[in-house]
Protein backbone atom coordinates (compact mmCIF):
# COMPACT_ATOMS: atom_id res chain seq x y z
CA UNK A 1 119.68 206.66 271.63
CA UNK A 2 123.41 205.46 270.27
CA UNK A 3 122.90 208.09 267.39
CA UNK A 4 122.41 210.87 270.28
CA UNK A 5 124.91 209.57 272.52
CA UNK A 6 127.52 209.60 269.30
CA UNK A 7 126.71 213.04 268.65
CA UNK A 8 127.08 214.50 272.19
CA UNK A 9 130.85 212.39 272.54
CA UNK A 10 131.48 214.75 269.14
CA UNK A 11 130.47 217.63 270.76
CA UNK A 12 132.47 217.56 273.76
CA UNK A 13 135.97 216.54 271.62
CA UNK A 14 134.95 218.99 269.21
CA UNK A 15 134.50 221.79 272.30
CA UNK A 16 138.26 220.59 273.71
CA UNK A 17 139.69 221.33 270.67
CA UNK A 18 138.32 224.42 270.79
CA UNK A 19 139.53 224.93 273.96
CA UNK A 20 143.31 224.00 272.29
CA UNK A 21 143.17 226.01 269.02
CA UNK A 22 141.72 228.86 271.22
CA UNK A 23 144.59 229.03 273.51
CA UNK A 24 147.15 228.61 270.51
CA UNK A 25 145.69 231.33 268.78
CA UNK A 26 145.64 233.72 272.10
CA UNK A 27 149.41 232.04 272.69
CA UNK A 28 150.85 232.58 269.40
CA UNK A 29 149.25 236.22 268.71
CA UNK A 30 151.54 237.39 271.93
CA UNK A 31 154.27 235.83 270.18
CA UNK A 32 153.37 237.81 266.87
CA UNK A 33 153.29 241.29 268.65
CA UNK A 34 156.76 240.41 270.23
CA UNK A 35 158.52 239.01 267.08
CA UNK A 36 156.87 241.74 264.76
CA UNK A 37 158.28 244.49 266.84
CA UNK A 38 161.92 243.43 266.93
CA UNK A 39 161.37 242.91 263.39
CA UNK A 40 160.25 246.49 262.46
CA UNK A 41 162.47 247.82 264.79
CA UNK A 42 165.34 246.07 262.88
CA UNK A 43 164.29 246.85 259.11
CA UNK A 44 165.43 251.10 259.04
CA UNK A 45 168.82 250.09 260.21
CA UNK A 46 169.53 246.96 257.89
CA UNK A 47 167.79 249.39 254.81
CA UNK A 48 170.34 252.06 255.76
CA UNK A 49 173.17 249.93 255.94
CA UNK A 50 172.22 248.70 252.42
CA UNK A 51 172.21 252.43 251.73
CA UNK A 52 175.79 253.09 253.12
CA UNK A 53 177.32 249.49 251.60
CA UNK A 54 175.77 250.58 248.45
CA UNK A 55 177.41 254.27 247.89
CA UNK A 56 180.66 252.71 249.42
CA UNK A 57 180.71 249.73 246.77
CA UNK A 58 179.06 251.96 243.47
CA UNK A 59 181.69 252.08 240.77
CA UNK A 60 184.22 249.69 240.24
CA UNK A 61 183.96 247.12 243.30
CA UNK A 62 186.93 247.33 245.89
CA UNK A 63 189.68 244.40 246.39
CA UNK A 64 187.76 242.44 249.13
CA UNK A 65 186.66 238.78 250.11
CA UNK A 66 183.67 238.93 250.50
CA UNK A 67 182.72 241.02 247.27
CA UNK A 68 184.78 238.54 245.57
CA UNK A 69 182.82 237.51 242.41
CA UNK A 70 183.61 233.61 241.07
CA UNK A 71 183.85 233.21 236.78
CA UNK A 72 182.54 229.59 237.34
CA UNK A 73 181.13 228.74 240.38
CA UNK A 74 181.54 224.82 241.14
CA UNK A 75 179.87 224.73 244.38
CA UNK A 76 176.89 227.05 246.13
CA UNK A 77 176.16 226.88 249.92
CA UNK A 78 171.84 227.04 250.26
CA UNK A 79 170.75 228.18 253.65
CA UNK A 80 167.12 226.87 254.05
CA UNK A 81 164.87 228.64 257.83
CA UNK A 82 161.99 227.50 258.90
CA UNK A 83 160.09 226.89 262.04
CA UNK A 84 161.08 224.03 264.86
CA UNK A 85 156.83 223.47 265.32
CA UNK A 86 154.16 222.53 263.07
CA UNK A 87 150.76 223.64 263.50
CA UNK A 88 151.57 226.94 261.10
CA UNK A 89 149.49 225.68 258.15
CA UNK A 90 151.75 225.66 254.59
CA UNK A 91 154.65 228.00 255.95
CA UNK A 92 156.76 225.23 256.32
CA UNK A 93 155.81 223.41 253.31
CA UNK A 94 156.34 226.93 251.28
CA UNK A 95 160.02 227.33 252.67
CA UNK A 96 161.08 223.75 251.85
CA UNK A 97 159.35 223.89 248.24
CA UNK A 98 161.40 227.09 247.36
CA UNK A 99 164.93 225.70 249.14
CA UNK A 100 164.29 222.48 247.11
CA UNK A 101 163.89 224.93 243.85
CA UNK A 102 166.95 226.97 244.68
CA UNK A 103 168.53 223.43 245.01
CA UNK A 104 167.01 221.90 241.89
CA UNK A 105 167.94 225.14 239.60
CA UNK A 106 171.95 225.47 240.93
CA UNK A 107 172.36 221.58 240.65
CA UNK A 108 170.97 222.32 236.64
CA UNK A 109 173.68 224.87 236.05
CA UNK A 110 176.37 222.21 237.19
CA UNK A 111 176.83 223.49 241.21
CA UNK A 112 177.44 221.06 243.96
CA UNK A 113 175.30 221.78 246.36
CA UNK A 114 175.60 221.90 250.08
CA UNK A 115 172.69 222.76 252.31
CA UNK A 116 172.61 224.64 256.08
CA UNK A 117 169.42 223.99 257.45
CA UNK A 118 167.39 226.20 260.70
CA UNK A 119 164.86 224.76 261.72
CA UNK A 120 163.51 221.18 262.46
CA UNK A 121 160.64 221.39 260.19
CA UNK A 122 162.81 222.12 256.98
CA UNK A 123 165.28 219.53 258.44
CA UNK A 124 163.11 216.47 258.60
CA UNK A 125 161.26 217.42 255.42
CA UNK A 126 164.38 217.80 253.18
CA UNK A 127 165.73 214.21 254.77
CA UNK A 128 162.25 213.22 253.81
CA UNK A 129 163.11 214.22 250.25
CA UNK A 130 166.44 212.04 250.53
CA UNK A 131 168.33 215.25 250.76
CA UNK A 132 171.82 215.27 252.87
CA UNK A 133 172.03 218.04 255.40
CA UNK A 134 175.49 219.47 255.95
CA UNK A 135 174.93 221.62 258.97
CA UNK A 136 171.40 221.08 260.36
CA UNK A 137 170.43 223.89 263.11
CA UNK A 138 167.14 224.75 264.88
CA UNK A 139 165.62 227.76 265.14
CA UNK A 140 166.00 229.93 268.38
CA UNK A 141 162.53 231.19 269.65
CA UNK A 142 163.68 234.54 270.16
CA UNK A 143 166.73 235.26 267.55
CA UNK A 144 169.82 237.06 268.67
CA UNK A 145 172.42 238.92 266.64
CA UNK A 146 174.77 236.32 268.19
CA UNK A 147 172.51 233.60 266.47
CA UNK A 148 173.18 235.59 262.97
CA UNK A 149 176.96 236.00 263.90
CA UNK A 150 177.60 232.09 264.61
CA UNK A 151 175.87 231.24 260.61
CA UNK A 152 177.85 233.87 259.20
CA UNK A 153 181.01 233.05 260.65
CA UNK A 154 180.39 229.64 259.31
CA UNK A 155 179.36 230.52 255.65
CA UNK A 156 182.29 233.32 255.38
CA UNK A 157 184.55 230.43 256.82
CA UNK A 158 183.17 228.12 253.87
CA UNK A 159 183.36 231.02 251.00
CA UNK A 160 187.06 232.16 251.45
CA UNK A 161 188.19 228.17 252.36
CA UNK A 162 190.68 226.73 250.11
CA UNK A 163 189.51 225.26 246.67
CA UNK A 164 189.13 221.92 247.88
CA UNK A 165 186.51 222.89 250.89
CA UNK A 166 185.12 226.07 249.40
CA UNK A 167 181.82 227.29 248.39
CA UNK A 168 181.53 230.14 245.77
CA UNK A 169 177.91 231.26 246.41
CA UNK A 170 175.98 231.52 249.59
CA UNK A 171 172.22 231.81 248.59
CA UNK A 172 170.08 232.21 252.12
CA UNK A 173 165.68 230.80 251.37
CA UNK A 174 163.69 232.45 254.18
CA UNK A 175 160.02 234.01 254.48
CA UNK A 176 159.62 237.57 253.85
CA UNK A 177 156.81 239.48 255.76
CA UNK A 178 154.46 241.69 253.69
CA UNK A 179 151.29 241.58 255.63
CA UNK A 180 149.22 239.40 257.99
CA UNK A 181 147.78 236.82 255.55
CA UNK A 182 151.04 237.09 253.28
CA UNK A 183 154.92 235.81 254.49
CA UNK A 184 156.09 234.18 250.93
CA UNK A 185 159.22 232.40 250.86
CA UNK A 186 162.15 234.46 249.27
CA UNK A 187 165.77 233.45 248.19
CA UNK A 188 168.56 236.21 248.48
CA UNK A 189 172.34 235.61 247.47
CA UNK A 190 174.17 237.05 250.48
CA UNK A 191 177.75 235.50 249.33
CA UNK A 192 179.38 237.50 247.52
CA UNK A 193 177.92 240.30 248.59
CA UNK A 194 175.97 242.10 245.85
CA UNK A 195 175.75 245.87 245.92
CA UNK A 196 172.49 246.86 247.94
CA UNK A 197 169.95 248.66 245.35
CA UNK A 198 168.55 251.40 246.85
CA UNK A 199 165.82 253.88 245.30
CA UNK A 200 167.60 256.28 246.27
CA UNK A 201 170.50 258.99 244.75
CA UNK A 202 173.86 258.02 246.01
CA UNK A 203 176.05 261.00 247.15
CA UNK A 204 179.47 259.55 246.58
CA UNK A 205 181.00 260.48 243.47
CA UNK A 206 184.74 260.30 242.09
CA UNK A 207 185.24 263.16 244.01
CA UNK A 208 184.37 261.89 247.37
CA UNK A 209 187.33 262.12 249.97
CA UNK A 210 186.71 259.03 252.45
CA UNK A 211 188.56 259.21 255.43
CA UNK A 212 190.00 256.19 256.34
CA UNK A 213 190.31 254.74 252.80
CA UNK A 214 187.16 253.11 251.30
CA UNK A 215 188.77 249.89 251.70
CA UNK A 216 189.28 250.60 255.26
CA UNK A 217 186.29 251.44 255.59
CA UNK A 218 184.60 248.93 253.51
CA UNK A 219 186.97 246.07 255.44
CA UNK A 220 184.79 247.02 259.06
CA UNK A 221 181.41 247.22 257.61
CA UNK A 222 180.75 244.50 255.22
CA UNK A 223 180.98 241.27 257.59
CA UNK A 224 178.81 243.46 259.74
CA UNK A 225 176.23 244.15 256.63
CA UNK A 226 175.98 240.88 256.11
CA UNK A 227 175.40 239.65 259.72
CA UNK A 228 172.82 241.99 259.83
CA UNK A 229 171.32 240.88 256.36
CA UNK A 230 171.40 237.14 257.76
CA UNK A 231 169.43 238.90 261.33
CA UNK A 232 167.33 240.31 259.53
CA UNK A 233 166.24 236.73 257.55
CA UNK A 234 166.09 235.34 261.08
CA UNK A 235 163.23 237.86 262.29
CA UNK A 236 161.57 238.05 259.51
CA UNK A 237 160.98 234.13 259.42
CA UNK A 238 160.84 234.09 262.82
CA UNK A 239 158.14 236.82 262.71
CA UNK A 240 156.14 235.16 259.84
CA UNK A 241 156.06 231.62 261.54
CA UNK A 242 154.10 233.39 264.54
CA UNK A 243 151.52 235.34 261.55
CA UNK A 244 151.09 231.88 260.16
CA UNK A 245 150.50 229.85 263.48
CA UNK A 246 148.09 232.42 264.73
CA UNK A 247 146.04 232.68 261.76
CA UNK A 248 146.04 228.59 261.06
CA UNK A 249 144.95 228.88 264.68
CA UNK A 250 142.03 231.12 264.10
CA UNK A 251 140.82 229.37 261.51
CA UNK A 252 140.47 225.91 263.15
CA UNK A 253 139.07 228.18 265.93
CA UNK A 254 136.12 229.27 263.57
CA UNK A 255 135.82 225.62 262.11
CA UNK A 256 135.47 224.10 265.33
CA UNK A 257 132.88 226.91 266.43
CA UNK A 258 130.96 226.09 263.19
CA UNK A 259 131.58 222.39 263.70
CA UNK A 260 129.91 222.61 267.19
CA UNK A 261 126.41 224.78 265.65
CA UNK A 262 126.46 221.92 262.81
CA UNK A 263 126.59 219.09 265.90
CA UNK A 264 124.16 220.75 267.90
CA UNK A 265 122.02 221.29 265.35
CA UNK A 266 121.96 217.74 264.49
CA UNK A 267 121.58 216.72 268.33
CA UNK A 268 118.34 218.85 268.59
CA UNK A 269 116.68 216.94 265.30
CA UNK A 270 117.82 214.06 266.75
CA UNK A 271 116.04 214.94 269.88
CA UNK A 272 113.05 215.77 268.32
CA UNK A 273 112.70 212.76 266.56
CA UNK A 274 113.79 210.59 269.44
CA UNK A 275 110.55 212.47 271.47
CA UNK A 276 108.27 212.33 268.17
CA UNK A 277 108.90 208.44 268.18
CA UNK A 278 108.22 207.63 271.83
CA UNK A 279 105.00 209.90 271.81
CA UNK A 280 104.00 208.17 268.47
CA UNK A 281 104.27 204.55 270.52
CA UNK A 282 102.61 205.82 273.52
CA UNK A 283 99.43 207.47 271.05
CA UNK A 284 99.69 203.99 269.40
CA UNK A 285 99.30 201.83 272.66
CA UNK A 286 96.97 203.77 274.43
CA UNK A 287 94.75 203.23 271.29
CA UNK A 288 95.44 199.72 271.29
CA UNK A 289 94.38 199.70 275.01
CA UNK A 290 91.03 201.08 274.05
């Protein structure tokens, strides 16, 4: 009677945390649709821009900060997003394990490090690690341009400081959405700016008349390329943090579904035994009686 009484308690938890993980699942694939839409919408303009930067900076590379290439770099800024919940299975994990090897491989080439944290998941895991976090943020639940603008003004403040406070490489770790059961974890040096590839031709040649002056020109567009580069990092993280909750939620859906066939199985042998006994001792008695 305990052993059935044990199994039915397991049951019912098991059921109300079916109840949860359903509901998280439901909760988190709104979320998905949501975050996945801003984050298409978003991709044809930042690919164009890369487009435009890139004809604009082909060729020799124009006098400007933020193209502005160090010899020896002596210390490297390392952005590091990730999610402010858990419950997302090894998104968070993947994000910290790829910061900490961005970290590991600039501290090998002889870079001080200084690390920029969004999220409070890759926060608390990297102070786990006895890392020191120089600008700790969380992670807005629905990202805004503005969001991009505020981290950009900071790391452009930091890159074109004076050599005591400056940083001569601004390397941003966030996940990168391919498809719904892959988001890995990329690294992308957004300070300096790099010129964009781009598959393909570029138009400009020596030729090209640019009116106002490339310079000009280049002066207006690349803080805004790379606030849109560093948007674009926020929704796609954002994005795959949703992907990964919702399918970590499915999954302990399914096990808890399978869990509860498993228990109820069990229950029923139990059962059947429980009945088998008693009718055995009643057979037995009324024999005895006779």
């Amino acid at each position: 009677m305990a052993k059935i009484k044990e199994i039915r308690n397991r049951i019912k938890s098991v059921k109300a945390t079916h109840k949860i993980t359903r509901t998280m699942e439901m909760v988190a694939a709104g979320r998905m649709k949501r975050a996945m839409d801003r984050m298409v919408e978003a991709r044809p303009f930042v690919d164009g821009f890369a487009d435009v930067v890139g004809e604009l900076v082909s060729g020799d590379l124009p006098d400007h900060d933020l193209l502005a290439t160090r010899k020896e770099p002596k210390r490297e800024a390392v952005v590091i997003m990730s999610s402010n919940r858990g419950l997302c299975g090894a998104f968070n994990t993947n994000l910290v394990r790829k910061g900490l090897d961005v970290i590991r491989a600039a501290r090998a080439e002889g870079r001080e490090v200084e690390i920029f944290t969004v999220g409070k998941k890759v926060t608390s895991l990297l102070r786990f690690q006895g890392e020191t976090i120089d600008e700790p943020a969380e992670m807005p639940d629905r990202p805004s341009f503005a969001d991009a603008v505020a981290l950009c003004d900071k790391l452009v403040a930091r890159f074109t400081a004076s050599d005591g406070e400056r940083v001569d490489r601004v390397t941003v770790v966030s996940a990168k959405y391919e498809t719904a059961l892959r988001q890995p974890p990329t690294s992308q040096q957004v300070l300096p700016i790099a010129p964009p590839e781009s598959d393909t031709p570029t138009l400009a040649t020596d030729a090209t008349i640019y009116s106002p002056e490339r310079a000009e020109i280049l002066a207006k567009l690349l803080p805004l390329y790379l606030r849109s580069a560093v948007f674009q990092a926020f929704l796609e993280t954002s994005c795959s943090e949703q992907v990964a909750r919702r399918n970590a939620m499915k999954s302990a859906t399914e096990n808890a579904e399978e869990m509860t066939k498993n228990l109820t199985r069990n229950l029923n042998k139990a059962r059947q035994a429980q009945i088998t006994s008693e009718l055995a001792e009643i057979v037995g008695g009324a024999q005895a009686l006779e």
